[in-house]
C-alpha atoms as a PDB file:
ATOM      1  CA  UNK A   1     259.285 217.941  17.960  1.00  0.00           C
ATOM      2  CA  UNK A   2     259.631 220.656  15.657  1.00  0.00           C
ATOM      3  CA  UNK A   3     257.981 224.587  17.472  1.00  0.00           C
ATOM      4  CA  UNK A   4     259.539 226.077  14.230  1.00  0.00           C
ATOM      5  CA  UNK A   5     257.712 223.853  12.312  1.00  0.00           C
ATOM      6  CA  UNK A   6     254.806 224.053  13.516  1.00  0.00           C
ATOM      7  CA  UNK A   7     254.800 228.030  13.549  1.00  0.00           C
ATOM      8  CA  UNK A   8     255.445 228.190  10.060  1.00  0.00           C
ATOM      9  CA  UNK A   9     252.124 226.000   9.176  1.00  0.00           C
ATOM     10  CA  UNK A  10     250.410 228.377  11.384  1.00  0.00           C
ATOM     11  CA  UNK A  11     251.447 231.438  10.013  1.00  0.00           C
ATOM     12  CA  UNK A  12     251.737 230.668   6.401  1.00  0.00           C
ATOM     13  CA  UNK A  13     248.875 227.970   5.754  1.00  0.00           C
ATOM     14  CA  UNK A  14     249.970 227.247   2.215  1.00  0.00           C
ATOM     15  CA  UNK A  15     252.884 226.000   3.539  1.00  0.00           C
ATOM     16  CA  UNK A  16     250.927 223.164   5.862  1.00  0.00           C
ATOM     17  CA  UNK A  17     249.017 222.592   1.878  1.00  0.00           C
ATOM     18  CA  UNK A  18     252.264 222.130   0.373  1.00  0.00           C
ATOM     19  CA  UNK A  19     253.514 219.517   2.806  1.00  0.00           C
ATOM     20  CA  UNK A  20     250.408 217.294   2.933  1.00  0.00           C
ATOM     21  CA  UNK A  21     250.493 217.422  -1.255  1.00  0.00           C
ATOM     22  CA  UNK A  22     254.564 216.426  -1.166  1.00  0.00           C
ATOM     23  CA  UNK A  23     253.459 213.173   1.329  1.00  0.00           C
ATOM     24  CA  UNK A  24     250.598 212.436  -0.714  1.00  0.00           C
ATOM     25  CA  UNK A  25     253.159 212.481  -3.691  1.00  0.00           C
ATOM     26  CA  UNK A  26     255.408 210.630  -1.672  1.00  0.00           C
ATOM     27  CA  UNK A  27     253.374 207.991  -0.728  1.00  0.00           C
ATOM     28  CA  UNK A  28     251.809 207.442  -4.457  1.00  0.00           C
ATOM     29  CA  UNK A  29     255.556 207.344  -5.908  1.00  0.00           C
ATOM     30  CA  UNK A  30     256.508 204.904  -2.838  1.00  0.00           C
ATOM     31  CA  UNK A  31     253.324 202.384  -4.258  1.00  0.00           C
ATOM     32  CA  UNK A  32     254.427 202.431  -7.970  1.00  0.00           C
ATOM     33  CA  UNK A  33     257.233 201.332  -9.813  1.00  0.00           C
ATOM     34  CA  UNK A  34     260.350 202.463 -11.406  1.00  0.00           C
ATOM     35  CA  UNK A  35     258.963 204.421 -14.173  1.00  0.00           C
ATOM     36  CA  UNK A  36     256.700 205.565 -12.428  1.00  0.00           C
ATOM     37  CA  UNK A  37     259.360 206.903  -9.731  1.00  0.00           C
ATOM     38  CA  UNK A  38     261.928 207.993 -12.288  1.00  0.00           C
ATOM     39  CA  UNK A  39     258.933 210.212 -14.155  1.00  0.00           C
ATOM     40  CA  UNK A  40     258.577 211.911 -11.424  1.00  0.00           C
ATOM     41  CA  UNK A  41     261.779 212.858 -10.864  1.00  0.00           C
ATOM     42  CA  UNK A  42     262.010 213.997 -14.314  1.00  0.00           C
ATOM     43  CA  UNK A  43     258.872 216.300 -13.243  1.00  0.00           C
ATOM     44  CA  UNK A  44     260.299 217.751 -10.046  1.00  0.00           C
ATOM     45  CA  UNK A  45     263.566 218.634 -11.687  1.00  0.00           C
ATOM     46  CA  UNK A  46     262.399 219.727 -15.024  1.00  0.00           C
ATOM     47  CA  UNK A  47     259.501 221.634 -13.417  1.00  0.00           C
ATOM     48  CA  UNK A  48     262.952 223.567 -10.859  1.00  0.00           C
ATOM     49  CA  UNK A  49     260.816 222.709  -7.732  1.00  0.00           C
ATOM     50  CA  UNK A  50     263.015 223.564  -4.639  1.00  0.00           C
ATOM     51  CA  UNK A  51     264.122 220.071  -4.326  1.00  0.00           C
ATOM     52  CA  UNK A  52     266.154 220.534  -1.104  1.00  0.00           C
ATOM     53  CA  UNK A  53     262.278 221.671   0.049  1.00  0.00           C
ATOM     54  CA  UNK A  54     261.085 218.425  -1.138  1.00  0.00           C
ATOM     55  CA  UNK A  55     263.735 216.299   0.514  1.00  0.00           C
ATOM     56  CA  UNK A  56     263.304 218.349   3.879  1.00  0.00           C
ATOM     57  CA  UNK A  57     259.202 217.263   3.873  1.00  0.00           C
ATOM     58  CA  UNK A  58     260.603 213.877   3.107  1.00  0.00           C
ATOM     59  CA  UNK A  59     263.229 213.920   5.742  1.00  0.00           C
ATOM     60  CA  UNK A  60     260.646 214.789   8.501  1.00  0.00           C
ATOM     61  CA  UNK A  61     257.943 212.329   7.197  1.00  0.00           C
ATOM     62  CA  UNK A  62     260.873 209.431   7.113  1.00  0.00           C
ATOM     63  CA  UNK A  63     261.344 210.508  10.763  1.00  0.00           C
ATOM     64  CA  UNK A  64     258.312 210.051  12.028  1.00  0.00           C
ATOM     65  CA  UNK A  65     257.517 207.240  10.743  1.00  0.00           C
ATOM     66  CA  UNK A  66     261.053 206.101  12.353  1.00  0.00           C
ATOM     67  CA  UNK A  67     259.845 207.092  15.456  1.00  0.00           C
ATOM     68  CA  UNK A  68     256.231 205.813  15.056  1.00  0.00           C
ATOM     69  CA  UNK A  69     258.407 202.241  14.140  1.00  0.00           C
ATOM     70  CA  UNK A  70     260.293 202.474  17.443  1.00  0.00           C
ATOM     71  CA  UNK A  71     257.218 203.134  19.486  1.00  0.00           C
ATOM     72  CA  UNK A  72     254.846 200.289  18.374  1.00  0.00           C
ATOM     73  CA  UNK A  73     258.284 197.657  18.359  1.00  0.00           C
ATOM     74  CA  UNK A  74     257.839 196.858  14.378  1.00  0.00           C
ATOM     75  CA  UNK A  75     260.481 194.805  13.220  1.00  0.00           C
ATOM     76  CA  UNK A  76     264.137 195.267  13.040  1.00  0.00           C
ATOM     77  CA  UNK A  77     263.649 195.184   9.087  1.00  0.00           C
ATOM     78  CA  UNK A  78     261.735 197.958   8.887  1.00  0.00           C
ATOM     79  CA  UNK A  79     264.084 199.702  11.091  1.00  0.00           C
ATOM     80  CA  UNK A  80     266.638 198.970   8.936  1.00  0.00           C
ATOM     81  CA  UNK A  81     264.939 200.351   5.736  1.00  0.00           C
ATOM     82  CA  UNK A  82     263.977 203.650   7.205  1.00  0.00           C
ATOM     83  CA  UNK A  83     267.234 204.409   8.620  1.00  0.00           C
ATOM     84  CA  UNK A  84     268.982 203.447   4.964  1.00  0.00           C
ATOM     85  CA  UNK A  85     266.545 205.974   3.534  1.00  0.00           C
ATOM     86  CA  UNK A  86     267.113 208.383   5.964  1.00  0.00           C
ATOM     87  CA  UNK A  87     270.514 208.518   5.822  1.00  0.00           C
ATOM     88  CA  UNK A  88     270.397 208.112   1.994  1.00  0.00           C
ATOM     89  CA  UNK A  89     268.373 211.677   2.305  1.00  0.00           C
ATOM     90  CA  UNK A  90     270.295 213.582   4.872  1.00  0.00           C
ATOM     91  CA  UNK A  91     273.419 212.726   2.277  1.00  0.00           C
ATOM     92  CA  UNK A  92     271.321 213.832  -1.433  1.00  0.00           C
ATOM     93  CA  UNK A  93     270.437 217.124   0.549  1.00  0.00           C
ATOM     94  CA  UNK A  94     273.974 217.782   1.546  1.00  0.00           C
ATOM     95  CA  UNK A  95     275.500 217.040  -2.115  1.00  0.00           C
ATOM     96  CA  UNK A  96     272.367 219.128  -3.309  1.00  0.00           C
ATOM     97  CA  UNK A  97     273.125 221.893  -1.044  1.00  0.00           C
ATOM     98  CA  UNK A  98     276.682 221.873  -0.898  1.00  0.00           C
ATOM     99  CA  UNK A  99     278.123 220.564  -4.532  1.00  0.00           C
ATOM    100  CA  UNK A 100     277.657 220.655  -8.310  1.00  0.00           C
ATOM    101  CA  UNK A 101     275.760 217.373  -8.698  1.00  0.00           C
ATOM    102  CA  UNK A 102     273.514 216.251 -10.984  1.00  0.00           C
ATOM    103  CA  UNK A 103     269.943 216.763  -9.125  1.00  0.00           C
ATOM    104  CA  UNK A 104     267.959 214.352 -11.531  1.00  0.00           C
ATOM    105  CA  UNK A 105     270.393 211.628 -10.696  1.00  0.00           C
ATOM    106  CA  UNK A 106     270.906 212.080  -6.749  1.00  0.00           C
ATOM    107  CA  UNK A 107     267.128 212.256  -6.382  1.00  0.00           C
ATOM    108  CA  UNK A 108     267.064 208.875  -9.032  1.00  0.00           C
ATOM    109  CA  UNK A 109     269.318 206.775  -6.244  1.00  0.00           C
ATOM    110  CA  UNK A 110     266.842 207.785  -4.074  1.00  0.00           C
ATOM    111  CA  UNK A 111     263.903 206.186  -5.747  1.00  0.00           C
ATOM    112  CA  UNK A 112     265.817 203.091  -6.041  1.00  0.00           C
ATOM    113  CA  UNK A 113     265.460 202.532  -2.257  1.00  0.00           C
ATOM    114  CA  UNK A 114     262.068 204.129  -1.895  1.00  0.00           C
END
């Protein structure tokens, strides 16, 4: 869905490492709990990662797992959750990119739905 994308991997491998080690983050974070969650954020944001980065790899993994979802008919729940998230994404990276807010605490409402 993405010829950009998928360019960029080829070209620059590290980039294709990076990604797979954000959803393997992802993933672990999504299986723990709150402290676990909120220490990460603490990590990412005391550590200056490029968190509009970040939320771009999780954007595109939300998506296709919103898509995968559609295909195989899982319920409308599910559904429901991934577009919240999604949404709740596409809005941190906007305030991220576009205002003077606090990154520890946008990326800390998004844990609470994760």
């Amino acid at each position: 869905g993405s010829p950009g994308v998928v360019i960029d991997f080829v070209n620059f491998p590290e980039k294709l490492k990076n990604y797979k080690e954000k959803i393997k983050e992802l993933e672990k974070i999504q299986e723990g709990g709150l402290a676990l969650k909120f220490r990460y954020v603490k990590e990412l944001t005391d550590r200056q990662e490029n968190l509009r980065e970040i939320l771009e790899i999780w954007l595109r993994h939300f998506r296709t797992l919103l898509v995968n979802n559609l295909r195989e008919g899982i319920d409308g729940a599910s559904l429901s959750k991934l577009k919240k998230i999604l949404n709740l994404l596409q809005q941190t990276n906007y305030f991220l990119s576009t205002t003077n807010v606090n990154s520890r605490l946008a990326l800390e409402m998004v844990m609470l739905e994760l």
